[in-house]
Structure formats: structure tokens, C-alpha cells
PDB file of N, CA and C in Angstrom:
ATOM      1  N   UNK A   1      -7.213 -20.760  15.751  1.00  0.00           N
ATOM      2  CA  UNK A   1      -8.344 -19.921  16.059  1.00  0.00           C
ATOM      3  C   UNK A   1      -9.664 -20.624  15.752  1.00  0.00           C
ATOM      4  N   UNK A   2     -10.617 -19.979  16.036  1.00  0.00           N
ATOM      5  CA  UNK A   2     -12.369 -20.468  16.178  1.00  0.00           C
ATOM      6  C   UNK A   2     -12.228 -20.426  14.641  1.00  0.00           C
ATOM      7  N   UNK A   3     -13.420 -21.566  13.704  1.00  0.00           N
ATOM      8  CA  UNK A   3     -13.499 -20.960  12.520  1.00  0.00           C
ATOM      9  C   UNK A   3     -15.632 -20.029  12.543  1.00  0.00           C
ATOM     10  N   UNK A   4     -15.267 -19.578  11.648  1.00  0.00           N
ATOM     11  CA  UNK A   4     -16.216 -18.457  11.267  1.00  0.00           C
ATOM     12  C   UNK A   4     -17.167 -19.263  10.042  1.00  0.00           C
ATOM     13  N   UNK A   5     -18.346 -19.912  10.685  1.00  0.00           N
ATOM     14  CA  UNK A   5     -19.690 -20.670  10.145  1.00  0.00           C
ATOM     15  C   UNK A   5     -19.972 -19.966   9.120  1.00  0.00           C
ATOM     16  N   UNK A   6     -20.232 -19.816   7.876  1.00  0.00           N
ATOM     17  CA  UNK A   6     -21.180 -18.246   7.325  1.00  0.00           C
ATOM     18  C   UNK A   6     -21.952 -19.194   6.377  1.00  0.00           C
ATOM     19  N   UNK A   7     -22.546 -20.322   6.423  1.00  0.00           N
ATOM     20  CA  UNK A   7     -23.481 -20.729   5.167  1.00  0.00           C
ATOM     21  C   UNK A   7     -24.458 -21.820   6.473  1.00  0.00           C
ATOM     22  N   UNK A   8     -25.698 -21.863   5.735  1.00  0.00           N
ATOM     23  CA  UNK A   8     -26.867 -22.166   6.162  1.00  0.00           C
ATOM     24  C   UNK A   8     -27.487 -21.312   7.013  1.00  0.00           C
ATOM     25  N   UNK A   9     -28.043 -21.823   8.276  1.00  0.00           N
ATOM     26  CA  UNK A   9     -28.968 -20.207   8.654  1.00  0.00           C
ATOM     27  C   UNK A   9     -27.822 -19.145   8.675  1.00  0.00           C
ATOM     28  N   UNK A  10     -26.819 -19.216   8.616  1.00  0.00           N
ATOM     29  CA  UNK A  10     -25.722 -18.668   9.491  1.00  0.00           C
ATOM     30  C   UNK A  10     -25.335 -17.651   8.226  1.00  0.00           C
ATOM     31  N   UNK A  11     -26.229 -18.102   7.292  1.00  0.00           N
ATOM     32  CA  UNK A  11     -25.818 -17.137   5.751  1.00  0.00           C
ATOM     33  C   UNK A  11     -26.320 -15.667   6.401  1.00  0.00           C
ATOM     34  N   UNK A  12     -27.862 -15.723   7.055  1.00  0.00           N
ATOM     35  CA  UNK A  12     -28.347 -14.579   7.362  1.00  0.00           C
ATOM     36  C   UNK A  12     -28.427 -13.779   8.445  1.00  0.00           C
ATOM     37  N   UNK A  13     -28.426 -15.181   9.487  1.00  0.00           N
ATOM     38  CA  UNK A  13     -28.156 -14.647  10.789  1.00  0.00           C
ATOM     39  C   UNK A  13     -27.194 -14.764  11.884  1.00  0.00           C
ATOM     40  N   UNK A  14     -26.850 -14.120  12.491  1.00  0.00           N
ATOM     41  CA  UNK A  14     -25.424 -14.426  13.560  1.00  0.00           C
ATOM     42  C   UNK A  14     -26.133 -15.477  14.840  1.00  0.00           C
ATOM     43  N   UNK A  15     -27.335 -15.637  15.024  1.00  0.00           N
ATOM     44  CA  UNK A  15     -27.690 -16.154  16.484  1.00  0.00           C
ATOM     45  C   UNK A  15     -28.720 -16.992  16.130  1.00  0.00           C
ATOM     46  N   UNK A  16     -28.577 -18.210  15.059  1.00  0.00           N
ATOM     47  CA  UNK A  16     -30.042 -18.686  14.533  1.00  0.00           C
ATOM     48  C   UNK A  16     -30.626 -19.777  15.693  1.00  0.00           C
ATOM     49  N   UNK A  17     -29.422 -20.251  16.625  1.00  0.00           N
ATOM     50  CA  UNK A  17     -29.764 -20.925  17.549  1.00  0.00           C
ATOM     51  C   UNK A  17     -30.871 -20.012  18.834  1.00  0.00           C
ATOM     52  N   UNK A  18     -30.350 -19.016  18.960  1.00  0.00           N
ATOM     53  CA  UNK A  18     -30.748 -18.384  20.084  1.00  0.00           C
ATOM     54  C   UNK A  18     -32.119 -17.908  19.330  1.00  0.00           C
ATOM     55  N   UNK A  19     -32.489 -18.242  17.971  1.00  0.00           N
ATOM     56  CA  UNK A  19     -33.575 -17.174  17.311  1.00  0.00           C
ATOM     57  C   UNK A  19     -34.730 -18.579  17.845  1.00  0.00           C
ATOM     58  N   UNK A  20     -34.181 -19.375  17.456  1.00  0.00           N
ATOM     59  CA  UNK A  20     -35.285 -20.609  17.434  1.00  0.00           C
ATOM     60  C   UNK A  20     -35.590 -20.560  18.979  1.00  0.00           C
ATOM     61  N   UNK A  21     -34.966 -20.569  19.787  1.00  0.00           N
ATOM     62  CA  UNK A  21     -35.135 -20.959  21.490  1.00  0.00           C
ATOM     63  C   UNK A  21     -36.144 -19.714  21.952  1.00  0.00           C
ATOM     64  N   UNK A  22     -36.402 -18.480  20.781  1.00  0.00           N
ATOM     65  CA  UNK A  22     -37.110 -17.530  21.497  1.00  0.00           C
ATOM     66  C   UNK A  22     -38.461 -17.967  20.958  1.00  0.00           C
ATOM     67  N   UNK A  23     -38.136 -18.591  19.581  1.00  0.00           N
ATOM     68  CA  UNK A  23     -39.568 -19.055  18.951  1.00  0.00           C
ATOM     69  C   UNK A  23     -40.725 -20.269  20.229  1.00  0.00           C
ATOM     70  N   UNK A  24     -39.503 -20.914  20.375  1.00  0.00           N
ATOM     71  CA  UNK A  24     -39.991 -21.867  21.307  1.00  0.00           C
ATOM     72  C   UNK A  24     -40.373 -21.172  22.437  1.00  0.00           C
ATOM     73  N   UNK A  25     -40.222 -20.203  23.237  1.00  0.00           N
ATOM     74  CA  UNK A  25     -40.618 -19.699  24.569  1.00  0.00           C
ATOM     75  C   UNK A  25     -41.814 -19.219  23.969  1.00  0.00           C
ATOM     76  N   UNK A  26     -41.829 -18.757  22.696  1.00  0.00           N
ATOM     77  CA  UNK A  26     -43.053 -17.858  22.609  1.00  0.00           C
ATOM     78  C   UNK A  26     -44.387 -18.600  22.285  1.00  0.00           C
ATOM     79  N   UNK A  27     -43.862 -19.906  21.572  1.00  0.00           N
ATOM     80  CA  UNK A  27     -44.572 -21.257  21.530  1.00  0.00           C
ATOM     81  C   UNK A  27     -45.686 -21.402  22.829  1.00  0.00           C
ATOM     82  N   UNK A  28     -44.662 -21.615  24.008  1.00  0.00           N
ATOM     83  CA  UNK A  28     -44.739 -22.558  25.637  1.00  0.00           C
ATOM     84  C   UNK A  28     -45.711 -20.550  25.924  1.00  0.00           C
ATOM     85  N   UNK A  29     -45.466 -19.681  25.523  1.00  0.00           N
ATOM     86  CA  UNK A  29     -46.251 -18.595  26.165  1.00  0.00           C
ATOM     87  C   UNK A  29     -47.316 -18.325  25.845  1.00  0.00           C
ATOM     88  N   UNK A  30     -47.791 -19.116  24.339  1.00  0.00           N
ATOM     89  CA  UNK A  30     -49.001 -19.146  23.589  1.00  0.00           C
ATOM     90  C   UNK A  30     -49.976 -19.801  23.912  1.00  0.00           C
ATOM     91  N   UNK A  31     -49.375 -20.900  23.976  1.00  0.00           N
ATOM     92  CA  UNK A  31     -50.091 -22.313  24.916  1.00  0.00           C
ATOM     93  C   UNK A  31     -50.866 -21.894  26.470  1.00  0.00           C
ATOM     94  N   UNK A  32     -49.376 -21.066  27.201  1.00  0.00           N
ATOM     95  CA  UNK A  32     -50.066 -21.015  28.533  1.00  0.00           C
ATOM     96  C   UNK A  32     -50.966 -20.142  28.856  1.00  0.00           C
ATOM     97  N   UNK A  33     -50.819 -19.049  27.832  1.00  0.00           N
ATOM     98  CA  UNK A  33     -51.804 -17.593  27.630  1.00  0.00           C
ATOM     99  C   UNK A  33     -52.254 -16.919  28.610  1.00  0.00           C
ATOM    100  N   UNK A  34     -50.975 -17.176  29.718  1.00  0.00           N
ATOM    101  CA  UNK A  34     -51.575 -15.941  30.766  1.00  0.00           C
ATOM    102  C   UNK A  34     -50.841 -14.808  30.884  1.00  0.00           C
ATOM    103  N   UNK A  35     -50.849 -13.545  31.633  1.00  0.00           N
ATOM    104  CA  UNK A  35     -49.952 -12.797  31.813  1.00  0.00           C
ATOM    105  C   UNK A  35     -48.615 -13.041  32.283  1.00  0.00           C
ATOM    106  N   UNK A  36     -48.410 -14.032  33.387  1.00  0.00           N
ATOM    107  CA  UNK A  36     -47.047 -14.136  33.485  1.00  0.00           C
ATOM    108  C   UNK A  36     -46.373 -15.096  32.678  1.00  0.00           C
ATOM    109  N   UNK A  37     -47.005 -16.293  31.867  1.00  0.00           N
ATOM    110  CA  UNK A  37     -45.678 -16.709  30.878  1.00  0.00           C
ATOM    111  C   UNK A  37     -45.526 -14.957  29.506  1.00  0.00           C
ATOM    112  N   UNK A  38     -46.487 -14.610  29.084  1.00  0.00           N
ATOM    113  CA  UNK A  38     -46.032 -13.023  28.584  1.00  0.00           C
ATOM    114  C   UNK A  38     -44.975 -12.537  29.295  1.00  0.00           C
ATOM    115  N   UNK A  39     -44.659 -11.806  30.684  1.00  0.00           N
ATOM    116  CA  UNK A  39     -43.701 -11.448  31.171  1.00  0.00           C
ATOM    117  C   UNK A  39     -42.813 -12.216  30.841  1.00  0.00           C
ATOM    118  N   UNK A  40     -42.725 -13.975  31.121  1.00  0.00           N
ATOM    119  CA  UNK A  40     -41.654 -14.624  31.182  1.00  0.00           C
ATOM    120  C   UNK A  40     -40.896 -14.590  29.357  1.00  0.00           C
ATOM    121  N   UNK A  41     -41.720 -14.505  28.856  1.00  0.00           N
ATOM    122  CA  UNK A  41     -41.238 -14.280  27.189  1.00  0.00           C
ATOM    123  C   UNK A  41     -40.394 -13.390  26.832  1.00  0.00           C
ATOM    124  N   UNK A  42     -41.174 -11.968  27.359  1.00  0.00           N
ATOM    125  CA  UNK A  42     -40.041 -10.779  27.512  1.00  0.00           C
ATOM    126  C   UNK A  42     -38.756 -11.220  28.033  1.00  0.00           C
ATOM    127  N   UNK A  43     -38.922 -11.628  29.631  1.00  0.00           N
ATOM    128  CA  UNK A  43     -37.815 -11.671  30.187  1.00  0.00           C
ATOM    129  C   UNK A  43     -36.877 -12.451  28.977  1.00  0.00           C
ATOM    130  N   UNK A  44     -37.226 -13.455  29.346  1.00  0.00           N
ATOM    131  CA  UNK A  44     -36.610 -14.798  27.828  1.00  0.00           C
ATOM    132  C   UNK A  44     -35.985 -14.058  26.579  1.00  0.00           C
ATOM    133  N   UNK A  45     -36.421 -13.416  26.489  1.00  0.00           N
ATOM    134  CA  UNK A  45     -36.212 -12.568  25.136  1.00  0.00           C
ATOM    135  C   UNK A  45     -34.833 -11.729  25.276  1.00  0.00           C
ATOM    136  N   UNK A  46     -34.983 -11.021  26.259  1.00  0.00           N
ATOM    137  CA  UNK A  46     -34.185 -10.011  26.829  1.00  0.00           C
ATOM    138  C   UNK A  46     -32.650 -10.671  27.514  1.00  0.00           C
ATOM    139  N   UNK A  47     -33.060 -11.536  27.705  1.00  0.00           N
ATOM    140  CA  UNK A  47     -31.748 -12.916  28.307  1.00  0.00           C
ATOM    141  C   UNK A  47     -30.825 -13.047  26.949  1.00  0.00           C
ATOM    142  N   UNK A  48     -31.846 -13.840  26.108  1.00  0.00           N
ATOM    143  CA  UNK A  48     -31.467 -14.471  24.917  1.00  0.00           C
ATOM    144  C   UNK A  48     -30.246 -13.240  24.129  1.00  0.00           C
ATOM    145  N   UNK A  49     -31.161 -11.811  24.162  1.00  0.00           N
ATOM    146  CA  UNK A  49     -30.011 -10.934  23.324  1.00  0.00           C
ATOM    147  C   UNK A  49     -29.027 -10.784  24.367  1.00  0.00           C
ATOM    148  N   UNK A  50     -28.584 -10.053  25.623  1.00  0.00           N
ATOM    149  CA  UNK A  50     -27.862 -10.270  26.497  1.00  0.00           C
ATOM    150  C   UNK A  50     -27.100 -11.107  26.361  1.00  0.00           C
ATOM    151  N   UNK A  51     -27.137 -12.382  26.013  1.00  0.00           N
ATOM    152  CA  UNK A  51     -26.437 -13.512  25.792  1.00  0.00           C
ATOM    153  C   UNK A  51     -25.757 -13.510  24.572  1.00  0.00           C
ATOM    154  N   UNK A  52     -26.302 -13.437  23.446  1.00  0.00           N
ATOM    155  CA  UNK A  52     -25.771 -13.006  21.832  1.00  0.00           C
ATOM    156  C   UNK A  52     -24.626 -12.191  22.545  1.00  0.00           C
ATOM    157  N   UNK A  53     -25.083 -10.861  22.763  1.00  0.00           N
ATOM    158  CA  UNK A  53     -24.203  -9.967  22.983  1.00  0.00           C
ATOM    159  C   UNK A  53     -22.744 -10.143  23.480  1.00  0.00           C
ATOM    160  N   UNK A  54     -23.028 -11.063  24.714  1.00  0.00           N
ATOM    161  CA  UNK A  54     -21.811 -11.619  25.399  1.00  0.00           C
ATOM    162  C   UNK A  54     -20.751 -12.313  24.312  1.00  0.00           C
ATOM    163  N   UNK A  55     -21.321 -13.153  23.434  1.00  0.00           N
ATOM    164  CA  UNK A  55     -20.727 -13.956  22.562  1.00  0.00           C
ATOM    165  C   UNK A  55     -20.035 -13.446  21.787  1.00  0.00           C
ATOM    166  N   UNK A  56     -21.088 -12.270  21.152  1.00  0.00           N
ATOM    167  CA  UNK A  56     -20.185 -11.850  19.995  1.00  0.00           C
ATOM    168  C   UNK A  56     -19.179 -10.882  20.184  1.00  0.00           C
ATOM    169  N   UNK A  57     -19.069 -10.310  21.688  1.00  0.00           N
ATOM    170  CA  UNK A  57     -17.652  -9.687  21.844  1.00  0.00           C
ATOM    171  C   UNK A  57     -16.571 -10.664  22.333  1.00  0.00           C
ATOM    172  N   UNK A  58     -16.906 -11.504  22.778  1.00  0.00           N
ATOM    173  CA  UNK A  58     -15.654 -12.728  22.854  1.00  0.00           C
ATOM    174  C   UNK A  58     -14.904 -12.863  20.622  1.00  0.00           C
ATOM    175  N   UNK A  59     -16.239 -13.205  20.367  1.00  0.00           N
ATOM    176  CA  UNK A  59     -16.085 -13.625  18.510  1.00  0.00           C
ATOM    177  C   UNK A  59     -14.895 -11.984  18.242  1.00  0.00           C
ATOM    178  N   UNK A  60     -15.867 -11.269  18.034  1.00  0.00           N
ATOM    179  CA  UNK A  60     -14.815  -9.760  17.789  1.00  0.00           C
ATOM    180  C   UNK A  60     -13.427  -9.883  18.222  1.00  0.00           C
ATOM    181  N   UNK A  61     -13.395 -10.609  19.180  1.00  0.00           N
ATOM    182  CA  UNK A  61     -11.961 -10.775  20.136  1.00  0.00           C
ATOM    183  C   UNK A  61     -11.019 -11.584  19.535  1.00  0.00           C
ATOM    184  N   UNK A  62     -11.274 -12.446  18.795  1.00  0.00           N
ATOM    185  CA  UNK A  62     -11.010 -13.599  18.801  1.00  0.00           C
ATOM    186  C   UNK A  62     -10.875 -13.864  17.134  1.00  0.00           C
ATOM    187  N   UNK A  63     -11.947 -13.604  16.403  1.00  0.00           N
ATOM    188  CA  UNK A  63     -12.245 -14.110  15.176  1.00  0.00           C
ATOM    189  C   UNK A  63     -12.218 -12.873  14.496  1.00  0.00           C
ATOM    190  N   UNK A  64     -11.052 -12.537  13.591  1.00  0.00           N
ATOM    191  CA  UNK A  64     -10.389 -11.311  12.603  1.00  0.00           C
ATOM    192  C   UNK A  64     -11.903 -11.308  12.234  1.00  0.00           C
ATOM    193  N   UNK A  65     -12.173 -12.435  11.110  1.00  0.00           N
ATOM    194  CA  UNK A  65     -13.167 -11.918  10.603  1.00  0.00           C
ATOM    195  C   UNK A  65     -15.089 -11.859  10.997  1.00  0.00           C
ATOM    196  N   UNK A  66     -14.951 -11.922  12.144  1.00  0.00           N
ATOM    197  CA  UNK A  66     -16.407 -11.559  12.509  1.00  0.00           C
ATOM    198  C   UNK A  66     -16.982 -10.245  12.167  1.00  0.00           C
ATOM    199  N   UNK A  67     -16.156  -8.995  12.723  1.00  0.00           N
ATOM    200  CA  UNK A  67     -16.367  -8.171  12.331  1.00  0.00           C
ATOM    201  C   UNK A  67     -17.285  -7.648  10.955  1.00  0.00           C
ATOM    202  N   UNK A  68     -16.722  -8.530   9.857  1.00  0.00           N
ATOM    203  CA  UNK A  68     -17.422  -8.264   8.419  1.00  0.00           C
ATOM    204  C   UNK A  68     -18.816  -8.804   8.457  1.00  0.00           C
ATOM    205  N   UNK A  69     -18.531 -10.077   8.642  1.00  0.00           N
ATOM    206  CA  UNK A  69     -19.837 -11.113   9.011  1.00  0.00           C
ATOM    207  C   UNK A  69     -20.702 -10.323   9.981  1.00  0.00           C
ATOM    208  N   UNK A  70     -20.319  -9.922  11.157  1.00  0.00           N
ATOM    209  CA  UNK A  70     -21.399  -8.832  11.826  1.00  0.00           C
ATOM    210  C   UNK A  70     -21.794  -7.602  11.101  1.00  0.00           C
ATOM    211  N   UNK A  71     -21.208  -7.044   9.971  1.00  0.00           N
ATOM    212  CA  UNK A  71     -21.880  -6.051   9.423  1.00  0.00           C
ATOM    213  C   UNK A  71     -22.796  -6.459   8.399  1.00  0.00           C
ATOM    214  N   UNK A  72     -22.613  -7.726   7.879  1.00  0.00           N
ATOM    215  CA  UNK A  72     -23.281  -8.581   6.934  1.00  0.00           C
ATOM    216  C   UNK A  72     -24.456  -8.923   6.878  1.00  0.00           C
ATOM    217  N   UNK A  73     -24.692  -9.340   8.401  1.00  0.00           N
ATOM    218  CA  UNK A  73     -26.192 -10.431   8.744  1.00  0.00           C
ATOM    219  C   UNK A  73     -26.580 -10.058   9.672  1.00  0.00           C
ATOM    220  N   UNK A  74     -27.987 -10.059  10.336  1.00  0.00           N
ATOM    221  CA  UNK A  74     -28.946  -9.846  11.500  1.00  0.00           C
ATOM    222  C   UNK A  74     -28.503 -10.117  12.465  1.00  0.00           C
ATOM    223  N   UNK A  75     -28.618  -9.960  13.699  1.00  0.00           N
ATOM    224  CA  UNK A  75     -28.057 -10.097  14.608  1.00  0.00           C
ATOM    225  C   UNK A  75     -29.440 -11.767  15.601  1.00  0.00           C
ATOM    226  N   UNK A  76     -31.073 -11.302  15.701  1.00  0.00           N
ATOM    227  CA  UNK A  76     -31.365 -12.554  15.868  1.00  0.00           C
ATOM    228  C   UNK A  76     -32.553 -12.583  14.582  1.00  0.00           C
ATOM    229  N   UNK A  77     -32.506 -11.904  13.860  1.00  0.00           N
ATOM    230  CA  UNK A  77     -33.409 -11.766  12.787  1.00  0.00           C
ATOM    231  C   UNK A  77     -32.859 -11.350  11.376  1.00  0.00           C
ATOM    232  N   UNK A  78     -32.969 -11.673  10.448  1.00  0.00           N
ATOM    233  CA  UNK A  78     -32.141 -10.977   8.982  1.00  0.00           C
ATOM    234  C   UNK A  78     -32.498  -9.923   8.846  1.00  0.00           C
ATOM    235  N   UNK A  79     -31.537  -9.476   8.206  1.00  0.00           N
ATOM    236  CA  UNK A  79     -31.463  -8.091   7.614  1.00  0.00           C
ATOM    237  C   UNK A  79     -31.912  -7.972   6.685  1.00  0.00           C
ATOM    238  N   UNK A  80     -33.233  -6.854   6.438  1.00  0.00           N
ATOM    239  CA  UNK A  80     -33.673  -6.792   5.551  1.00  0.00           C
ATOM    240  C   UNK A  80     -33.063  -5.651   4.535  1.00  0.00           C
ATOM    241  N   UNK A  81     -32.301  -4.768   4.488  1.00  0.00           N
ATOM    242  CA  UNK A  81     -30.985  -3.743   3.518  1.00  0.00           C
ATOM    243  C   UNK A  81     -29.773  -4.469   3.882  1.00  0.00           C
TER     244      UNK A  81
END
């Protein structure tokens, strides 16, 4: 089976890859400062969880213990309780 990451970003969050790639769009949307890279950020944004999502029901499927680890940590941001 897959093994189950749980230390470094991965202590806090389930998607730290997908967290950084939104940082970066929002980066490239700051820079361009018009209304449509804004739209395109949203969109970007809205992809990015869509995508998590996909993943982590394959993981649930697959990996006994995700389940815990998903009640554990943030999904693209930590949990703050």
C-alpha cells in the first residue's frame, strides 16, 4: 500500500503542495493587478481544492489510515482547534 507522509508540512496540512501553488497564483495575480488575473485566482483556487478533493478520496480508499490524519490536519490551511 501507499505510505501515509505525516511529519514536516504534512504535520499540519494534508495539501501543502497544492497550498504553495495557490500562494504562487496569487503572487502572478498581484503583480498583474487587473481584474481578470483576480478571476483567474479564484478560478485557480477553486481547481486547486477540486483537485485535493479528488485525491483524498482515492487516499480514504486506499490508505486505512488517512482517515485519522484527515481528522487531524487542515485540509489546504492548518487547523487552528
Amino acid at each position: 500500500g501507499a505510505l501515509l507522509v505525516t511529519s514536516g508540512p504534512y504535520r499540519r496540512i494534508r495539501h501543502p503542495l497544492y497550498f504553495g501553488e495557490i500562494i504562487h497564483i496569487f503572487g502572478v495575480a498581484i503583480l498583474a493587478a487587473t481584474p481578470a488575473a483576480l478571476y483567474l485566482f479564484v478560478v485557480a483556487v477553486a481547481l486547486q481544492a477540486i483537485r485535493a478533493k479528488i485525491e483524498e478520496r482515492k487516499f480514504l480508499a486506499s490508505v486505512p489510515e488517512y482517515a485519522e490524519f484527515r481528522r487531524n490536519t487542515g485540509f489546504l490551511w492548518p487547523k487552528v482547534f
